[in-house]
Protein backbone atom coordinates (compact mmCIF):
# COMPACT_ATOMS: atom_id res chain seq x y z
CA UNK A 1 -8.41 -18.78 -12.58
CA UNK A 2 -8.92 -22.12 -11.03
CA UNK A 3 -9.10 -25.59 -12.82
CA UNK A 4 -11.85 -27.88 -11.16
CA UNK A 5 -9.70 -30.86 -11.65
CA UNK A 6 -6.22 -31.65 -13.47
CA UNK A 7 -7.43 -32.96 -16.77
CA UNK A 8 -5.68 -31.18 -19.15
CA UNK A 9 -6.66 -31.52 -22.97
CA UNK A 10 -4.24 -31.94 -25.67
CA UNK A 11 -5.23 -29.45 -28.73
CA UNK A 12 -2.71 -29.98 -30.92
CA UNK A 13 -5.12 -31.27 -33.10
CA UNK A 14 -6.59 -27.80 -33.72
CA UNK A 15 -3.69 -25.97 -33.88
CA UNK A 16 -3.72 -23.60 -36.94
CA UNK A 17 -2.13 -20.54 -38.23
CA UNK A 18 -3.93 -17.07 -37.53
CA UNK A 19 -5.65 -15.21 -38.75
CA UNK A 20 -9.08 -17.08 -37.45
CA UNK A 21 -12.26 -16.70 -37.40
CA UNK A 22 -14.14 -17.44 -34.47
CA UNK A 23 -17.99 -17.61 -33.61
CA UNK A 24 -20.14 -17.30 -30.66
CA UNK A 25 -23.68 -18.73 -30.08
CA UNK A 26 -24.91 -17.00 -27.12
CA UNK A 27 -28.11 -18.01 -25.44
CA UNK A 28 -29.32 -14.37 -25.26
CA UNK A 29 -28.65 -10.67 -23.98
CA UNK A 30 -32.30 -10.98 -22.57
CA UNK A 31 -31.13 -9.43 -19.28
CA UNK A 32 -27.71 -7.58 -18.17
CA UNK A 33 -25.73 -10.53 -16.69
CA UNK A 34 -25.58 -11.71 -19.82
CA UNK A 35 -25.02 -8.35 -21.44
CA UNK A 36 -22.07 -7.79 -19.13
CA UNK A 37 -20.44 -11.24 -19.53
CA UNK A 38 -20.40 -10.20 -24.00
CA UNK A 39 -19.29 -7.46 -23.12
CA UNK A 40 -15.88 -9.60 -21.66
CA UNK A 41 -15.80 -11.62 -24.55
CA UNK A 42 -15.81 -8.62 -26.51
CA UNK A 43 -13.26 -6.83 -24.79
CA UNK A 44 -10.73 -10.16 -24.79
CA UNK A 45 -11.29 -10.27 -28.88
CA UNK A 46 -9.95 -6.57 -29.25
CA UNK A 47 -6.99 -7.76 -27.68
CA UNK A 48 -6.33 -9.91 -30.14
CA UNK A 49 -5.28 -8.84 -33.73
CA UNK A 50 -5.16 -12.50 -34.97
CA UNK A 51 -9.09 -12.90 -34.66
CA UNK A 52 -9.98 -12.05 -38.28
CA UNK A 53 -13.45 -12.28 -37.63
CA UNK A 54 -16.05 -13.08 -34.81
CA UNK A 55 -19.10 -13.45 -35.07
CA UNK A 56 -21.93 -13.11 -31.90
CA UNK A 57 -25.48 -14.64 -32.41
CA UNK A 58 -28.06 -13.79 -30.53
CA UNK A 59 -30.88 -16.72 -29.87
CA UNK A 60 -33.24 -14.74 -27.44
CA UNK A 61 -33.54 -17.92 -25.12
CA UNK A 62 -34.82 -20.16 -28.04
CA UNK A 63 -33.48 -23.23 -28.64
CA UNK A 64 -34.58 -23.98 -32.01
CA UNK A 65 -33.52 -20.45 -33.00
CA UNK A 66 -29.91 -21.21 -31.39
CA UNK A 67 -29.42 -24.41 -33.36
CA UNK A 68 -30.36 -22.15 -36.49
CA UNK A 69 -27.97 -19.74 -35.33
CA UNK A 70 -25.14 -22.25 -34.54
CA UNK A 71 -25.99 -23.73 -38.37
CA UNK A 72 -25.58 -20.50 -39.58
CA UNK A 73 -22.21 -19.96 -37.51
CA UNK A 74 -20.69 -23.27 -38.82
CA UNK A 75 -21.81 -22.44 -42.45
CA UNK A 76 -19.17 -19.28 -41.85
CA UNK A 77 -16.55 -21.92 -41.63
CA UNK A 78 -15.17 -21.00 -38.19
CA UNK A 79 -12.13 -22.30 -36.76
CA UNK A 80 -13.78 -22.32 -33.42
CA UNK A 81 -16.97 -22.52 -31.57
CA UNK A 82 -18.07 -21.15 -28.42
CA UNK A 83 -21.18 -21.82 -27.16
CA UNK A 84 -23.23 -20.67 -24.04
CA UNK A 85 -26.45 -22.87 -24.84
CA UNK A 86 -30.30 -21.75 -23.88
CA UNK A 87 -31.02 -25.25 -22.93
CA UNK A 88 -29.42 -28.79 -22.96
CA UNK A 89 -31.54 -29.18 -26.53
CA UNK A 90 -27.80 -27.61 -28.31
CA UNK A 91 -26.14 -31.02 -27.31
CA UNK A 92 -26.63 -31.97 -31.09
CA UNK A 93 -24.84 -28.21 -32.89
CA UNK A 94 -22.75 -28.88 -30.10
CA UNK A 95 -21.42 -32.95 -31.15
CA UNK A 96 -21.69 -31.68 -35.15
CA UNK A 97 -18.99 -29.14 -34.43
CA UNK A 98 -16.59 -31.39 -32.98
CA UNK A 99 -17.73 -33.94 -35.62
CA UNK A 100 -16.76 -31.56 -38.33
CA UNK A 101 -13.49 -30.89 -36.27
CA UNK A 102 -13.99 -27.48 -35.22
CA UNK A 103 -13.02 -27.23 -31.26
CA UNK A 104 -16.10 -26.73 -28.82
CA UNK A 105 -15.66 -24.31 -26.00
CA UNK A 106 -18.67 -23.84 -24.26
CA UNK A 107 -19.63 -21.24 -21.45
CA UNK A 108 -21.64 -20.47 -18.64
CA UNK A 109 -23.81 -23.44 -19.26
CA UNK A 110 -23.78 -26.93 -20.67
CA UNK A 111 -24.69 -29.75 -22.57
CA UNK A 112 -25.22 -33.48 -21.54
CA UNK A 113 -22.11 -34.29 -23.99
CA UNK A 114 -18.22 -35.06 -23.04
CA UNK A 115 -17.91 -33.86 -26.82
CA UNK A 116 -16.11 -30.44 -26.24
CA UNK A 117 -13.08 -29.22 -25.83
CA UNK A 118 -13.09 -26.90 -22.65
CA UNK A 119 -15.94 -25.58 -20.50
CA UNK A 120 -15.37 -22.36 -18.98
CA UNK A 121 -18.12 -21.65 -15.88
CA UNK A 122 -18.31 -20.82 -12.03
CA UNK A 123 -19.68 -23.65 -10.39
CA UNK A 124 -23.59 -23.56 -10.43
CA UNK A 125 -24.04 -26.24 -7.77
CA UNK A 126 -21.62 -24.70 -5.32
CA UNK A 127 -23.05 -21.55 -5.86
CA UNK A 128 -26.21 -22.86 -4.82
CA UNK A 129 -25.07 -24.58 -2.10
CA UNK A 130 -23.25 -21.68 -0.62
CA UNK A 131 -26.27 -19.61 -0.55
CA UNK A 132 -28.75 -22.35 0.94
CA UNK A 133 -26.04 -23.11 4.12
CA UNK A 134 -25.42 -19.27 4.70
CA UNK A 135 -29.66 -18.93 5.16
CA UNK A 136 -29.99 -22.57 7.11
CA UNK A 137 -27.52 -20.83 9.51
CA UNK A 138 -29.26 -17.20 9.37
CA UNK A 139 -32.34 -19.41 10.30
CA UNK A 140 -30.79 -21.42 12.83
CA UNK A 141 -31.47 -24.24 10.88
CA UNK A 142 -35.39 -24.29 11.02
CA UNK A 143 -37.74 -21.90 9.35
CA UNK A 144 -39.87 -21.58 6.16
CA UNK A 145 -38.15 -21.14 2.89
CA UNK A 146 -39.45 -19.86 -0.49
CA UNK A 147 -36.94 -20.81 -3.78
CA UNK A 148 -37.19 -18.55 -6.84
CA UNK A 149 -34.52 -19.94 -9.72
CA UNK A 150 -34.42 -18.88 -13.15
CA UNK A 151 -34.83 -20.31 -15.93
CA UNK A 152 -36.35 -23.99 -16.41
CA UNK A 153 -33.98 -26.03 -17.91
CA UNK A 154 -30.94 -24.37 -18.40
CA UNK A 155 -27.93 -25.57 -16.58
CA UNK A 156 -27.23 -22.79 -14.04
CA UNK A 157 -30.46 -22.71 -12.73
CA UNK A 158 -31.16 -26.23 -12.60
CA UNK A 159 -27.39 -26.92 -10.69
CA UNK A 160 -27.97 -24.05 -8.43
CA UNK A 161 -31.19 -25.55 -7.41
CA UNK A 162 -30.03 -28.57 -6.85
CA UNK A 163 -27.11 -27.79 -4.84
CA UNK A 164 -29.67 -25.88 -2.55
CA UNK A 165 -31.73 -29.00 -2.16
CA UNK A 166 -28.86 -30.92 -1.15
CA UNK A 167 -28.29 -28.41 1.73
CA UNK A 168 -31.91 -27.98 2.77
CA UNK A 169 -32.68 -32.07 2.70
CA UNK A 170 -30.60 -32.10 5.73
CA UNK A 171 -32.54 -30.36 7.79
CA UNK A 172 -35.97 -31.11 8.95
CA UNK A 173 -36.95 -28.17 10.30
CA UNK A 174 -36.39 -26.30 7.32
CA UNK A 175 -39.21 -26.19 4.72
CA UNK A 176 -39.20 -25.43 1.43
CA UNK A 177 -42.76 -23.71 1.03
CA UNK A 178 -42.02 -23.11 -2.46
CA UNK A 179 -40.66 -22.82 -5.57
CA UNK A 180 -40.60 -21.33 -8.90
CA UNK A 181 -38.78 -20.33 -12.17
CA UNK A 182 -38.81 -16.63 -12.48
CA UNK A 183 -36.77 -16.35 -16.09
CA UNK A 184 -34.31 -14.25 -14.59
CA UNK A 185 -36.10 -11.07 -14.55
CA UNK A 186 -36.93 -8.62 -12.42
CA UNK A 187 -40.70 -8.61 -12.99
CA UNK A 188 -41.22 -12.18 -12.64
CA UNK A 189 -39.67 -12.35 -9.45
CA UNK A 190 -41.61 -9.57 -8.25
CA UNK A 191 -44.95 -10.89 -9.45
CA UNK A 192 -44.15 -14.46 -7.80
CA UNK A 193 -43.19 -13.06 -4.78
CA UNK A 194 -46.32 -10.86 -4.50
CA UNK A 195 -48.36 -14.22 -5.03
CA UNK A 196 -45.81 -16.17 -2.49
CA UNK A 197 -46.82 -12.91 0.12
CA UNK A 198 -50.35 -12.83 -0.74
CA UNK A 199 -50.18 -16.64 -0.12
CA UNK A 200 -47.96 -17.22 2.94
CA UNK A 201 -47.60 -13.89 4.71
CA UNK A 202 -45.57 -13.97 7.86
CA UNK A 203 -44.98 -17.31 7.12
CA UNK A 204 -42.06 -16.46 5.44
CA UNK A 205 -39.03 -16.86 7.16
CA UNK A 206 -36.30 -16.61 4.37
CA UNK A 207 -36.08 -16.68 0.78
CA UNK A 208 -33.23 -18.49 -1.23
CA UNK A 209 -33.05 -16.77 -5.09
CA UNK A 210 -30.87 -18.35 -7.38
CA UNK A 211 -29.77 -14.27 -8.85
CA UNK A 212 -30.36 -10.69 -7.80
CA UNK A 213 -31.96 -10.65 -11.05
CA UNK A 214 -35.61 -11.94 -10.03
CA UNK A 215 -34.15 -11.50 -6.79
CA UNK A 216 -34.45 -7.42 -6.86
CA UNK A 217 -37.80 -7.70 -8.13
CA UNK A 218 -38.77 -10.16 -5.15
CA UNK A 219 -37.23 -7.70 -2.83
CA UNK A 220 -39.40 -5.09 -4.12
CA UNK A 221 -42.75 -6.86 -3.38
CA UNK A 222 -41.63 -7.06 0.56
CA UNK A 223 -41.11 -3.39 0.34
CA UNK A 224 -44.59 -2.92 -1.57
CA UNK A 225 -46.36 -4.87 1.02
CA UNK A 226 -45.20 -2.89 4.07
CA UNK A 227 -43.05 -6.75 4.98
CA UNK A 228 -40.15 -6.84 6.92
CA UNK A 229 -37.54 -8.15 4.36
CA UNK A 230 -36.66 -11.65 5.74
CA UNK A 231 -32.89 -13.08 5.12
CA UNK A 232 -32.15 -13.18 1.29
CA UNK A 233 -29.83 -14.50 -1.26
CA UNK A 234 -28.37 -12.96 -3.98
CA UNK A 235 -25.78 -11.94 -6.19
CA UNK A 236 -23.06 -9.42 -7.26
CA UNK A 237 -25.79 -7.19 -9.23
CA UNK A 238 -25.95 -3.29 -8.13
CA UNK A 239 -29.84 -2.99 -7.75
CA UNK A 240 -29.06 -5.96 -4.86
CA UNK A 241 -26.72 -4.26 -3.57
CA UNK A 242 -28.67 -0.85 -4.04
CA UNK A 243 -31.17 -2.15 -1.84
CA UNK A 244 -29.11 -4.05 0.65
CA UNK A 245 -27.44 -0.84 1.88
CA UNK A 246 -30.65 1.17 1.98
CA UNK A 247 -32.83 -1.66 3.77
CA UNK A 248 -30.14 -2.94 5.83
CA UNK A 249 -32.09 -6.91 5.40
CA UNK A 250 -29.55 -9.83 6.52
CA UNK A 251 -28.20 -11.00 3.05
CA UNK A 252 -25.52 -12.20 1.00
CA UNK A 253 -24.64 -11.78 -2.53
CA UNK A 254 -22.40 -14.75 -4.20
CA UNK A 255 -21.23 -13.90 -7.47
CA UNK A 256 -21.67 -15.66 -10.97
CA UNK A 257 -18.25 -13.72 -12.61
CA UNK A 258 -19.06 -12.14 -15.61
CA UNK A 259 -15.85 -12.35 -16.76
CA UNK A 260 -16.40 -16.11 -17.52
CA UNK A 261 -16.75 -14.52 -21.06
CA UNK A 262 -13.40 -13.51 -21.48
CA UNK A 263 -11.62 -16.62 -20.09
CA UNK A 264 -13.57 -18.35 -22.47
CA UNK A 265 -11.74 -16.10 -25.49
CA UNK A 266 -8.69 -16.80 -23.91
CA UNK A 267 -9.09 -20.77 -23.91
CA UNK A 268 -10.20 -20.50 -27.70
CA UNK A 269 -7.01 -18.64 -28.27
CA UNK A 270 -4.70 -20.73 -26.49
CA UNK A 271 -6.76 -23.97 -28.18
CA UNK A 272 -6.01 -22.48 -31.58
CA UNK A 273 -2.37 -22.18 -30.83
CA UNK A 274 -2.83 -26.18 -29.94
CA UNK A 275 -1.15 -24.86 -25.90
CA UNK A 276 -3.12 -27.92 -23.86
CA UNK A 277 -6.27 -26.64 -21.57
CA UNK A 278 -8.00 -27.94 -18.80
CA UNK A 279 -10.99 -29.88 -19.52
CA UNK A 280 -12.97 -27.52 -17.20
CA UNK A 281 -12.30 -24.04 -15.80
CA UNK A 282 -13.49 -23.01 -12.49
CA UNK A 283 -13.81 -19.53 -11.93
CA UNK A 284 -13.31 -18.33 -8.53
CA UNK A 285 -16.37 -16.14 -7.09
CA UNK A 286 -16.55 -13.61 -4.57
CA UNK A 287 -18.72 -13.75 -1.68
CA UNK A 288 -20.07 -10.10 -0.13
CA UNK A 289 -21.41 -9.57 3.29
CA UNK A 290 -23.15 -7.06 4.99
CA UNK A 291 -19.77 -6.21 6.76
CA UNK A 292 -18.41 -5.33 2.96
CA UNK A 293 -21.50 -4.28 0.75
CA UNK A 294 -20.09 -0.53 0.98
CA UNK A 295 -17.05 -1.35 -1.02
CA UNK A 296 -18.54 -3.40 -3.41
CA UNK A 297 -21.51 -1.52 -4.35
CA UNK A 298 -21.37 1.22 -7.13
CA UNK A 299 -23.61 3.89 -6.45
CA UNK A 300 -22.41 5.46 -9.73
CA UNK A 301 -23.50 3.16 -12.47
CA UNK A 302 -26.92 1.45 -13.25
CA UNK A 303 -28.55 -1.24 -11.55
CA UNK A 304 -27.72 -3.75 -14.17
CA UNK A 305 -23.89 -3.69 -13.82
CA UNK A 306 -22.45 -6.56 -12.09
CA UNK A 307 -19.80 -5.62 -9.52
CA UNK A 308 -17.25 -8.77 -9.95
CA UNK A 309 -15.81 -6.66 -13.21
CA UNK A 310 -12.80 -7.12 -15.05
CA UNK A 311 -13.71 -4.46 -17.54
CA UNK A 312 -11.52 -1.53 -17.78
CA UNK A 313 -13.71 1.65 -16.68
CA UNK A 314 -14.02 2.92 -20.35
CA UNK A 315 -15.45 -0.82 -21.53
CA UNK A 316 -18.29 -0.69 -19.24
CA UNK A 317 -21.59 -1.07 -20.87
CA UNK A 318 -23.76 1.26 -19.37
CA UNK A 319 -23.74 5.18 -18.86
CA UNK A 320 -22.75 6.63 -15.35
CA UNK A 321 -25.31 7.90 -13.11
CA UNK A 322 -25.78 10.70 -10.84
């Protein structure tokens, strides 16, 4: 674990005897990062008899249903909130909870609010900046560039993209030819790329993807059209990394760690013990290479697992393959 800076919060304020009860408002399960990072948060809570209850809500990336669901959550009377928000439209579940005294910990994403307690994430902009400076150097700093993010509005994808901007405003000669939100899945990505293909062609000298998510299904329309796959972004996901080692493109997967999830548990357990905890929590990613996509990659689960784990082999969410 890494803390982004050294402000440490005092929680003695929240301290309280167990057993508790605990919620979580999650954004969605609408695609298998997110399914893998619950499944962290769930494996944390089983280590820990003193969480009477916990309750998981599921908003299926709506905002107004997440408010209702965060409502709901508070109604419960938790002793703890943690939050990974759809869209910066929780800020005001997010300010009633600390208003009513119940601790905020939110993950993975954020609200425009200094009203929480701990945020628990992997930095979005540096994860976007990484990938845009490892393709301006693949490129030798000049080529055409196509961006395909994820989801308008929420945090991750709008601080990825910007951190990519930064990097690719500092160099003339490379153009962004364009960009679009691809909700983080699969068939979007491929769909928009198709269009971006039909559109540009050859033209295409790189493409910057904000996740292996859309970013598998982008890969696929290169393969559909007969295209030599240009350099490419992605992430830890196993259908990237799949396709990497049987294509052989130039690419580089940074990871987003699913195990956010379960750091997140252990903040709200460490909060309701009132044992200070940094303001924000930085967790470290890997980065994989082309020299080192063979011992990442795991041939023997499903495309959807995400291989920067720390989920015993028996709490994995998805069957084995053959």
């Amino acid at each position: 674990m890494e803390f982004s800076d050294l402000l440490m919060v005092d929680t003695s304020q929240f301290r309280k005897d167990p057993p508790w009860t605990i919620g979580f408002s999650n954004a969605s399960i609408s695609n298998s990062w997110r399914v893998c990072m619950v499944q962290h948060v769930k494996y944390e809570v089983a280590k820990h008899p003193e969480i009477e209850n916990f309750y998981i809500t599921d908003a299926e990336d709506d905002p107004a249903k997440q408010l209702a669901d965060t409502e709901d959550l508070l109604a419960k009377g938790i002793d703890l909130l943690i939050i990974s928000p759809a869209t910066e439209a929780l800020r005001p579940a997010v300010d009633k909870a600390m208003r009513m005294g119940i601790p905020v910990v939110m993950l993975d994403r954020a609200v425009p609010s200094s009203n929480f307690v701990s945020f628990v994430e992997s930095s979005n902009y540096l994860m976007g900046k990484m990938m845009a400076e490892w393709l301006v150097k693949k490129l030798n700093e000049k080529g055409n560039v196509i961006e395909l993010s994820g989801i308008a509005g929420a945090s991750p994808a709008e601080d990825r993209l910007r951190g990519a901007n930064d990097v690719f405003d500092k160099y003339p000669a490379i153009n962004v030819l364009a960009q679009a939100y691809c909700q983080w899945s699969p068939v979007v990505g491929k769909k928009t790329m198709a269009a971006y293909i039909a559109r540009f062609g050859d033209k295409i000298d790189g493409v910057w993807a904000d996740s292996a998510l859309q970013g598998g299904g982008a890969l696929e329309a290169f393969l559909d059209a007969g295209m030599a796959i240009p350099p490419f972004t992605g992430e830890d996901m196993n259908r990237y990394l799949k396709m990497w080692k049987e294509h052989g493109f130039e690419g580089v997967a940074v990871s987003f760690p699913v195990w956010q999830g379960q750091i997140a548990v252990q903040m709200a357990i460490s909060i309701l013990n009132g044992i200070p905890v940094p303001r924000y929590v930085d967790t470290p990613r890997i980065v994989i290479t082309k020299d080192d996509v063979d011992t990442y990659v795991r041939t023997d689960l499903p495309d959807g697992f995400f291989v920067d784990s720390r989920l015993p082999e028996e709490w994995i969410p998805f069957e084995r393959v053959e």
